[in-house]
Structures are given as structure tokens and as C-alpha cells.
PDB file of N, CA and C in Angstrom:
ATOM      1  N   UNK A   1      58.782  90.197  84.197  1.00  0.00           N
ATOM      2  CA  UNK A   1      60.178  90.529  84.433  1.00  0.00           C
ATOM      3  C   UNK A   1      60.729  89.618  85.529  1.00  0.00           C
ATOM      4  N   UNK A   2      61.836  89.115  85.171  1.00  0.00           N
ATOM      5  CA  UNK A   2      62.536  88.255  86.092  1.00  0.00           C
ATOM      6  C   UNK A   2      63.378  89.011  87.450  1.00  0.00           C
ATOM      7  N   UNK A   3      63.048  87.763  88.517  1.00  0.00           N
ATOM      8  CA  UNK A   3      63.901  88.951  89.417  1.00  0.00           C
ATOM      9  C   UNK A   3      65.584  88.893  89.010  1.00  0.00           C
ATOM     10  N   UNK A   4      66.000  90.181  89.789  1.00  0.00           N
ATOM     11  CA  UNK A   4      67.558  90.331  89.308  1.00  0.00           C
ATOM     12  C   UNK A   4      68.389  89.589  90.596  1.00  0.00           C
ATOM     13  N   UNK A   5      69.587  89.322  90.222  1.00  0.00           N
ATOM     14  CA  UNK A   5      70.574  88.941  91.587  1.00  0.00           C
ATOM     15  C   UNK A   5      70.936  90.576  91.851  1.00  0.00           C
ATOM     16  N   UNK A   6      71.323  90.023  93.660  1.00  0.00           N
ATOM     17  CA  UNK A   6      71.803  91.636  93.926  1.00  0.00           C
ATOM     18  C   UNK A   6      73.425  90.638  94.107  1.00  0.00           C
ATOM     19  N   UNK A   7      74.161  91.641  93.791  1.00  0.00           N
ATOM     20  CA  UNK A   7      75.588  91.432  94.118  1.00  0.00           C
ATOM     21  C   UNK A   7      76.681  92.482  94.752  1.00  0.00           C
ATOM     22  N   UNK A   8      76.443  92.322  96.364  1.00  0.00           N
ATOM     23  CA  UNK A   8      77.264  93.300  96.900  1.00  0.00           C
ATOM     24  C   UNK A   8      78.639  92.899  97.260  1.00  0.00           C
ATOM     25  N   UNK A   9      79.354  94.200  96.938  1.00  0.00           N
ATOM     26  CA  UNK A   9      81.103  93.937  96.952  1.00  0.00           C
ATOM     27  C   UNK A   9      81.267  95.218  97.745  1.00  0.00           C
ATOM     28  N   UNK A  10      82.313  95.237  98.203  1.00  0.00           N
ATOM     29  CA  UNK A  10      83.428  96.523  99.168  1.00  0.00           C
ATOM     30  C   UNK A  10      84.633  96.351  98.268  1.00  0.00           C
ATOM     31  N   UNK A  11      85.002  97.348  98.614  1.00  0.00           N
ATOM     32  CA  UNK A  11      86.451  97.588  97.933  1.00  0.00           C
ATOM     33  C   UNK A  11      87.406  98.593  98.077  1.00  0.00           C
ATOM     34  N   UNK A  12      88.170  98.853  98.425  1.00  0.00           N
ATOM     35  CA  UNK A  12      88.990 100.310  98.737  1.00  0.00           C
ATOM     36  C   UNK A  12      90.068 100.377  97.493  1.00  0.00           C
ATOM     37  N   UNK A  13      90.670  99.570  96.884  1.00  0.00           N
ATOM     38  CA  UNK A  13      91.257  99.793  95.678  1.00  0.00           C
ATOM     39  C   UNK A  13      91.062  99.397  94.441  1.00  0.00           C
ATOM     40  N   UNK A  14      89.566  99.137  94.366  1.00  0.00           N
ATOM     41  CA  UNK A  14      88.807  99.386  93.112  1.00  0.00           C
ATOM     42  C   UNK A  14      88.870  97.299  92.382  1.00  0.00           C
ATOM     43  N   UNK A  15      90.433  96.426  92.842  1.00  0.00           N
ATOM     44  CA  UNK A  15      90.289  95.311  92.404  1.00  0.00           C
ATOM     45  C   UNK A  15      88.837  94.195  92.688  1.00  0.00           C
ATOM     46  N   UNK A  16      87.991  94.226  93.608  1.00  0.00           N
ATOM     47  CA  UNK A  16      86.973  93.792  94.084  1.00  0.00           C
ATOM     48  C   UNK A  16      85.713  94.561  92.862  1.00  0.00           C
ATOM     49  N   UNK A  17      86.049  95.564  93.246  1.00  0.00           N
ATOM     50  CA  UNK A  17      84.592  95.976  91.779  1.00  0.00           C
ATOM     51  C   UNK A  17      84.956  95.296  91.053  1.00  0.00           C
ATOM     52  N   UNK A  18      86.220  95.573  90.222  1.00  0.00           N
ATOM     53  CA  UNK A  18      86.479  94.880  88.716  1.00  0.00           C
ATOM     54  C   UNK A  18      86.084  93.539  88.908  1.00  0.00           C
ATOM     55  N   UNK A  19      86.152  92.569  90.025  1.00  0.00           N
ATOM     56  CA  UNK A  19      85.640  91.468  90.237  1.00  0.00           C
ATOM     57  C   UNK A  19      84.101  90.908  90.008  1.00  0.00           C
ATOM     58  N   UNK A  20      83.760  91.647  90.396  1.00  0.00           N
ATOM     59  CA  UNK A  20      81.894  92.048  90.921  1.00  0.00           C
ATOM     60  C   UNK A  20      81.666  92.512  89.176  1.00  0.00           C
ATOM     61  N   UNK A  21      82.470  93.368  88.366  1.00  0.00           N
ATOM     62  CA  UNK A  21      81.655  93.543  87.038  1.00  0.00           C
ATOM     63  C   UNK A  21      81.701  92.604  86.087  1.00  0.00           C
ATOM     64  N   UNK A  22      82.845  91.254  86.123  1.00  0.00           N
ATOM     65  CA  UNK A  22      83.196  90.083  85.490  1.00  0.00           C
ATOM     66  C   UNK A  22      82.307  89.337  85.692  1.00  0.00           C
ATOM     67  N   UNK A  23      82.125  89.084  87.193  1.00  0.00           N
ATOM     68  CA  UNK A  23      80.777  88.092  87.503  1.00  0.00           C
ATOM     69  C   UNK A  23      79.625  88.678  87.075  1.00  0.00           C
ATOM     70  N   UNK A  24      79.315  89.717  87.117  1.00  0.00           N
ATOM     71  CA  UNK A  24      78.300  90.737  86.347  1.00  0.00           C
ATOM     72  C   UNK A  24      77.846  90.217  84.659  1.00  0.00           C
ATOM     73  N   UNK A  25      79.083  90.320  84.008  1.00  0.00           N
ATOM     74  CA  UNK A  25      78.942  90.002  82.657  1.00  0.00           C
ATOM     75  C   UNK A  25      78.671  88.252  83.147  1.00  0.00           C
ATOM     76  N   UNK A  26      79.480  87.872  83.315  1.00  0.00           N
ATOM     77  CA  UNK A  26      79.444  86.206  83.075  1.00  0.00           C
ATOM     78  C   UNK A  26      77.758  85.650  83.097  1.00  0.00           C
ATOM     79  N   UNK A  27      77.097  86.552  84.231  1.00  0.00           N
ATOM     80  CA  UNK A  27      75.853  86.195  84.555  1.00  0.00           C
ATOM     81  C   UNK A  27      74.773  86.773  83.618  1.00  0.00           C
ATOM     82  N   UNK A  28      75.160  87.462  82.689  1.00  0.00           N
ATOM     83  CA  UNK A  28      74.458  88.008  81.932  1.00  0.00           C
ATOM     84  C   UNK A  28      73.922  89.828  81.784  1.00  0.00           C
ATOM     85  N   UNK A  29      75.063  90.366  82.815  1.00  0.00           N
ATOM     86  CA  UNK A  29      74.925  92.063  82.300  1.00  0.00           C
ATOM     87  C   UNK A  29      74.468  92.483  83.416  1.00  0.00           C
ATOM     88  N   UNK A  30      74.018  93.717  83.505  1.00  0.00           N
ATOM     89  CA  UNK A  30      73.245  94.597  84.173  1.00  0.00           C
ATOM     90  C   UNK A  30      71.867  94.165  84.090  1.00  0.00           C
ATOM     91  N   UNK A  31      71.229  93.351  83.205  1.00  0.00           N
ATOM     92  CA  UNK A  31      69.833  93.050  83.090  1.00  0.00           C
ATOM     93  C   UNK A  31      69.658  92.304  84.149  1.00  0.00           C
ATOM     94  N   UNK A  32      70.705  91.329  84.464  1.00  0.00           N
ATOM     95  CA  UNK A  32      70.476  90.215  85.222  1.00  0.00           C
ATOM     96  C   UNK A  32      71.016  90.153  86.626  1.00  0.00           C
ATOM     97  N   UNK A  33      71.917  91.156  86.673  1.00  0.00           N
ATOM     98  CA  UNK A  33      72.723  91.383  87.898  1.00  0.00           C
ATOM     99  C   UNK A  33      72.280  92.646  88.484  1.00  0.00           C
ATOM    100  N   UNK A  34      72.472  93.254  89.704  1.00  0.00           N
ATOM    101  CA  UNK A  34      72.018  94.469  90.339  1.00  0.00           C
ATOM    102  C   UNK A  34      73.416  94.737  91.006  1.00  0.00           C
ATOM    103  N   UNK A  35      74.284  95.533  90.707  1.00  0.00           N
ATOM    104  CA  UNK A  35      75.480  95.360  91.586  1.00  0.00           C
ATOM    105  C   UNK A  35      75.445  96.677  92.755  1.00  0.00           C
ATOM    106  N   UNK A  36      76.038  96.481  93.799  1.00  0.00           N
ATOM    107  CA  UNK A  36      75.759  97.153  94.907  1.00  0.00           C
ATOM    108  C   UNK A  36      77.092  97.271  95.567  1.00  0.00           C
ATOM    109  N   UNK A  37      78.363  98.823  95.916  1.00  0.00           N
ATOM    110  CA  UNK A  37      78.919  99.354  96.724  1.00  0.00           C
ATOM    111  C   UNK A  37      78.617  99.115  98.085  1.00  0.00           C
ATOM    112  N   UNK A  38      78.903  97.950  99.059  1.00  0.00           N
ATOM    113  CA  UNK A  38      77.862  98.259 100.045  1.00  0.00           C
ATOM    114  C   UNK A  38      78.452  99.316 100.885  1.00  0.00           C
ATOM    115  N   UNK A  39      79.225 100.215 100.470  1.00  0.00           N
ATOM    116  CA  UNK A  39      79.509 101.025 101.445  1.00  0.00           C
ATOM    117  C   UNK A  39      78.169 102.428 100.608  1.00  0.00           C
ATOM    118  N   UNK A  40      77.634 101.864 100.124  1.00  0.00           N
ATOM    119  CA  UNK A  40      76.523 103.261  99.657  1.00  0.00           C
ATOM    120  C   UNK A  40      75.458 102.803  99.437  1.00  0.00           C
ATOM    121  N   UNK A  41      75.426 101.502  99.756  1.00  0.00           N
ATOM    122  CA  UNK A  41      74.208 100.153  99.305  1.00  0.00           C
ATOM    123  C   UNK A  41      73.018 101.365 101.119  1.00  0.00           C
ATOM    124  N   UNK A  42      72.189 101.654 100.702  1.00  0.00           N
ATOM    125  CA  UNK A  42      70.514 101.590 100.985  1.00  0.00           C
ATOM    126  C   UNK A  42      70.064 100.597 101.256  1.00  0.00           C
ATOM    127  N   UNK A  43      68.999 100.837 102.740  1.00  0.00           N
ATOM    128  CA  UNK A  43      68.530  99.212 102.843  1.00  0.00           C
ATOM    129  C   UNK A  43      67.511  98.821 101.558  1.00  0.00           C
ATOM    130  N   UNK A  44      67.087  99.466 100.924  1.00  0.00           N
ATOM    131  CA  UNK A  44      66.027  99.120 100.001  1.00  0.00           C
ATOM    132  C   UNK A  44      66.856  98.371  98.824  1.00  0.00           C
ATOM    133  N   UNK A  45      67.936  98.199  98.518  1.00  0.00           N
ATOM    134  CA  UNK A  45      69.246  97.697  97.915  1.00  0.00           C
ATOM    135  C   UNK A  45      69.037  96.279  98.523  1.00  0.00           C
ATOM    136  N   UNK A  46      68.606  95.937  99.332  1.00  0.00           N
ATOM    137  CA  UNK A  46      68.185  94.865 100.131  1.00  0.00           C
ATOM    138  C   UNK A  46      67.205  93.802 100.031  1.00  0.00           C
ATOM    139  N   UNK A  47      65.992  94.725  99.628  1.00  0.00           N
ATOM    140  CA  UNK A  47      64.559  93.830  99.355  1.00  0.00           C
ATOM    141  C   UNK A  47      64.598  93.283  98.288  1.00  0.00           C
ATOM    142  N   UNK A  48      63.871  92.062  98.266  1.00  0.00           N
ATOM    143  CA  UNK A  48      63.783  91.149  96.991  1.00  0.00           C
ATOM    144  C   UNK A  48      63.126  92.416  96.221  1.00  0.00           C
ATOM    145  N   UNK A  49      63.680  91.791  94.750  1.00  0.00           N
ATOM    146  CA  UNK A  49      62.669  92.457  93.518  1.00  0.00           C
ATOM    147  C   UNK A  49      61.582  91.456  93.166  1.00  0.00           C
ATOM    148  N   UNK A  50      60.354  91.870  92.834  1.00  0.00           N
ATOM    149  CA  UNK A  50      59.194  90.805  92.405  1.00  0.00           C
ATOM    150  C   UNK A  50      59.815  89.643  91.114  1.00  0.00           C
ATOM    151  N   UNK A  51      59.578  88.829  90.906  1.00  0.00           N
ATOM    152  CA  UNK A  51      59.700  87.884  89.985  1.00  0.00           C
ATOM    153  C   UNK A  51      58.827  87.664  88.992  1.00  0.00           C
TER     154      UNK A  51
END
């Protein structure tokens, strides 16, 4: 399993997510992307995933 990108965004009126889920797709989905609220982002949200 490949590692994933993490991709953390903030946002208070939601335009920044919608941002963060475009680059999401472009990069290839949820398989390939890890997206992260960092206002709820966990440090473990943090650590590399194995490769």
C-alpha cells in the first residue's frame, strides 16, 4: 500500500474545503489523499503512513 498525502485545510465558510476536495479528486480520490479539518486534525493526523 502506497503512502497517502495528508492535506490539511481550515475553513470557516466551508469555500476552502470545497477547495481541499477538488485537489482531492484531481490527485486521485480519497485513496490517495487523506484530507484533514485542522481544526479537529489529531496529532496522529500527523505521522507519516508506511509506504
Amino acid at each position: 500500500m502506497a503512502a497517502k498525502i495528508g492535506l490539511f485545510f481550515g475553513t470557516t465558510t466551508g469555500k476552502t474545503e470545497a477547495a481541499a476536495d477538488m485537489i482531492c479528486e484531481a490527485f486521485g480520490g480519497k485513496e490517495q489523499v487523506a484530507l484533514h479539518d485542522i481544526a479537529r486534525a489529531k496529532p496522529e493526523d500527523f505521522a507519516p503512513t508506511p509506504a
